[in-house]
Protein backbone atom coordinates (compact mmCIF):
# COMPACT_ATOMS: atom_id res chain seq x y z
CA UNK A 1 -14.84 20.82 0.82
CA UNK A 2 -12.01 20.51 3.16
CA UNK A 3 -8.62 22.24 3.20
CA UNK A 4 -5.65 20.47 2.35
CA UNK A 5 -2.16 21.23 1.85
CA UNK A 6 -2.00 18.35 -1.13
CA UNK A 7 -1.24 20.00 -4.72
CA UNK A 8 -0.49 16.94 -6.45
CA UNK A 9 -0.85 13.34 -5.82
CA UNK A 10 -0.09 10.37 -8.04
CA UNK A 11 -2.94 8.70 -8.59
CA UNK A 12 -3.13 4.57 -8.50
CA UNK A 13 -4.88 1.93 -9.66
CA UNK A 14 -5.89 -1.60 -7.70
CA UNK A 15 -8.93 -3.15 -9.23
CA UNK A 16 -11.44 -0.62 -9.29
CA UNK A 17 -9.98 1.61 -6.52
CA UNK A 18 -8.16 4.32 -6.90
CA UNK A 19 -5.64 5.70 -4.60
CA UNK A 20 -3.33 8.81 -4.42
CA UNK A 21 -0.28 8.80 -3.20
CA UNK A 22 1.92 12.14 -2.57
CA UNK A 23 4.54 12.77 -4.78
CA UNK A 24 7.48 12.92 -1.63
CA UNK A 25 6.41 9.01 -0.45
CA UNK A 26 6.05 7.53 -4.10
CA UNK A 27 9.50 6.98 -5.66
CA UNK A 28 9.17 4.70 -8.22
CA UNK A 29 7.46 1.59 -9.99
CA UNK A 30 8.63 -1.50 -9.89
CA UNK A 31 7.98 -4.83 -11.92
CA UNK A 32 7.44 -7.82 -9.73
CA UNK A 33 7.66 -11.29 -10.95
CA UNK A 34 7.81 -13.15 -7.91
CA UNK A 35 8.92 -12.09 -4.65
CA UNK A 36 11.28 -14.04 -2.33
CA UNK A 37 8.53 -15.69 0.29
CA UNK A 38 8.96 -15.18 3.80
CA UNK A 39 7.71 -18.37 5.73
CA UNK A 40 5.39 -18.15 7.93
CA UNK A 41 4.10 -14.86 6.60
CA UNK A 42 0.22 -13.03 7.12
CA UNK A 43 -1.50 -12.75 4.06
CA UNK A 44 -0.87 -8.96 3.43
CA UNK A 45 2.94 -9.67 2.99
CA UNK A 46 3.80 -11.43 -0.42
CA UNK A 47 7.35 -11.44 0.31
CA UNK A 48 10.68 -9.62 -0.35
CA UNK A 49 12.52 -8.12 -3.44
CA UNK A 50 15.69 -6.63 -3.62
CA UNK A 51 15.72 -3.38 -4.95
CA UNK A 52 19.44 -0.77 -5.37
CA UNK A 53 20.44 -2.79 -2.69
CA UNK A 54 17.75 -2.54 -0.38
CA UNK A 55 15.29 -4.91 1.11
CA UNK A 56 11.66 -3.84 0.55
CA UNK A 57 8.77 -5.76 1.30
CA UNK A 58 5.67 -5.92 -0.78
CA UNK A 59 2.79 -6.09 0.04
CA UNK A 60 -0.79 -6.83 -1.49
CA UNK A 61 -3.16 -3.95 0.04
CA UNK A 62 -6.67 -5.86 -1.77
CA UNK A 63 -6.15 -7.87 0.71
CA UNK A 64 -6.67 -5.20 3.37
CA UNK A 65 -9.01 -3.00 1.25
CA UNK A 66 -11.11 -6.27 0.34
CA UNK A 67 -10.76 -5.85 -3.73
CA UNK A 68 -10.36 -7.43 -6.19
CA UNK A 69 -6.97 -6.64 -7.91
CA UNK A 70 -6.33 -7.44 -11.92
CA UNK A 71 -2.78 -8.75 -11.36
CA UNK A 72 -0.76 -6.55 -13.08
CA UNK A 73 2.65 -7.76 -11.85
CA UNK A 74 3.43 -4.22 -10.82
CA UNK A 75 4.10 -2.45 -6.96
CA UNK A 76 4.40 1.07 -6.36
CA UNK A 77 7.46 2.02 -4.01
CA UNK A 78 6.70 4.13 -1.16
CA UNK A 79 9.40 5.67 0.91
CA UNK A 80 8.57 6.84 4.82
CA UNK A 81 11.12 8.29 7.21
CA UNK A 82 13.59 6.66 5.36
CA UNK A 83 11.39 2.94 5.26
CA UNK A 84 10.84 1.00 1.78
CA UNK A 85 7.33 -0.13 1.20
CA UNK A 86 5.79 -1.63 -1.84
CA UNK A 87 2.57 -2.97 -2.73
CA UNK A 88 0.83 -4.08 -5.95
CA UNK A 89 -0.90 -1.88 -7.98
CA UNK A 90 -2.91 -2.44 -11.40
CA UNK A 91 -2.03 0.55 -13.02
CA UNK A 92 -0.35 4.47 -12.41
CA UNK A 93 -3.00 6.70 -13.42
CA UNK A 94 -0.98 9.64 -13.58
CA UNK A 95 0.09 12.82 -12.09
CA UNK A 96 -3.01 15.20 -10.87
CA UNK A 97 -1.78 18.98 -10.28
CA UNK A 98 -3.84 21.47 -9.07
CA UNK A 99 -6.34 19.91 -6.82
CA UNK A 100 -7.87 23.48 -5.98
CA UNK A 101 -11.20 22.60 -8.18
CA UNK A 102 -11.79 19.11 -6.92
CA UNK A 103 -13.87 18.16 -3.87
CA UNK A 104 -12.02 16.98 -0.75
CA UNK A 105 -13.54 15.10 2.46
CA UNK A 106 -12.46 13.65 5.49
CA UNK A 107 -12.17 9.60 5.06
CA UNK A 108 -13.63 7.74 7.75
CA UNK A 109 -10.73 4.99 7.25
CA UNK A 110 -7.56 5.93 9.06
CA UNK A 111 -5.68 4.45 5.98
CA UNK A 112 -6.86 7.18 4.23
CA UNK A 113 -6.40 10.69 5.12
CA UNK A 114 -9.15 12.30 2.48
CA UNK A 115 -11.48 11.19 -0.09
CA UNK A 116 -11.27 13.35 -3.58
CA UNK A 117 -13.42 13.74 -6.15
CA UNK A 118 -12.21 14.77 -9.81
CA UNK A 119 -14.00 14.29 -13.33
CA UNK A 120 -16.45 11.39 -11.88
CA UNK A 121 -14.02 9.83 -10.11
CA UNK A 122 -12.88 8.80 -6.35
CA UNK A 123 -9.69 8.92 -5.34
CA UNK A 124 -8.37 7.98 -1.47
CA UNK A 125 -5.50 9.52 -0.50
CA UNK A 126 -3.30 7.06 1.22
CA UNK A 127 -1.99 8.08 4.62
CA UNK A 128 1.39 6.44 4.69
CA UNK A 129 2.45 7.26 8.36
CA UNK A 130 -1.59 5.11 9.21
CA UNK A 131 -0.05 2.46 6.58
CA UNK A 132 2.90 1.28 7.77
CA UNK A 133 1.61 1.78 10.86
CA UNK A 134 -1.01 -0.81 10.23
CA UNK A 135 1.29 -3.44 8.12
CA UNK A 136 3.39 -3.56 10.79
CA UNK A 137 0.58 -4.59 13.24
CA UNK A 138 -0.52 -6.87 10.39
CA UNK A 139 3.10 -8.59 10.25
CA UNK A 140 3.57 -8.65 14.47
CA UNK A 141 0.41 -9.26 15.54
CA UNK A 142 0.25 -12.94 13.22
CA UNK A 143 3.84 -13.58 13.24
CA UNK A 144 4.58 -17.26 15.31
CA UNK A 145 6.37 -16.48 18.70
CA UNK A 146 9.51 -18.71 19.74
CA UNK A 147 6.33 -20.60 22.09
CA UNK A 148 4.34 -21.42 18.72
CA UNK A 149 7.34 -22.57 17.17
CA UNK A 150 8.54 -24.61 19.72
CA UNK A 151 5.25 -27.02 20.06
CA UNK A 152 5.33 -30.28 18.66
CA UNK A 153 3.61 -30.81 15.36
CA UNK A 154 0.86 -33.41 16.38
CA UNK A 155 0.97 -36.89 14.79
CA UNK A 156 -1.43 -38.38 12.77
C-alpha cells in the first residue's frame, strides 16, 4: 500500500475498465449524440461539442486504452488548469469516500497515477496533467502540416 493524498474519486465506467477521476477535474456528465467532426482528425478525437459556451473536445480513450467500450452516448467532462476535456464513458459508478481501507499501487502507465483496489474491484486513477498531455501529442503529432496539404492528390 502506497500513500496518497486522494480521499475520494469518482469512479467511471468504459467497457470493463474502471477509472477514477478526482472530484476537482470531473465537473459534470454530458450526453453526446454526435459531435461536430473535425476533418482530418486522429482516431482518439471524435470531434467537438459546444458546451455553456465553450468548445470542448471529446475524445474516445478505448481507443488509447485498447477496450472495448458499450456505447453509452455519454462523456465525462474534465476540467485542467482551466482546459475542457471530455471523453466517453459507459457508465458513472459513483462517488468512493474514504479510500483509507483500500489497497493503492503505483501504475506502471503514466496515464494513470495509481491502481486501487476496493470490494473485488480495480480502479485506475486517471492522471489528468499525463492525459492531456498525451491527447495533445495524439492530436499534433497526426495532424496534416501545410506540406501534406499542399501535395497533389494523385490521379487515377
Amino acid at each position: 500500500m502506497i500513500n496518497t493524498t486522494v480521499d475520494k474519486i469518482w469512479v467511471l465506467r468504459l467497457g470493463d475498465t474502471f477509472l477514477g477521476v478526482e472530484p476537482k477535474t470531473f465537473k459534470e456528465v454530458l450526453e453526446v449524440t454526435q459531435p461536430a467532426p473535425v476533418p482530418l482528425a486522429p482516431p482518439p478525437l471524435l470531434g467537438l461539442l459546444s458546451n455553456q459556451g465553450q468548445i470542448v473536445p471529446v475524445f474516445d480513450l478505448s481507443h488509447i486504452l485498447q477496450i472495448t467500450p458499450g456505447g453509452s452516448g455519454i462523456a465525462a467532462l474534465l476540467e485542467f488548469e482551466g482546459q475542457p476535456l471530455a471523453f466517453m464513458i459507459d457508465e458513472v459508478v459513483g462517488l468512493r469516500a474514504n479510500l483509507s481501507g483500500a489497497w493503492i499501487a503505483p501504475s506502471p502507465n503514466p496515464l494513470f497515477s495509481a491502481v486501487l483496489e476496493e470490494n473485488g474491484k480495480t480502479v485506475q486513477i486517471l492522471e489528468v496533467r499525463n492525459l492531456f498531455a498525451h491527447l495533445s501529442v495524439q492530436i499534433s503529432s497526426q495532424a496534416p502540416t501545410s506540406d501534406t496539404l499542399s501535395r497533389p492528390v494523385p490521379q487515377a
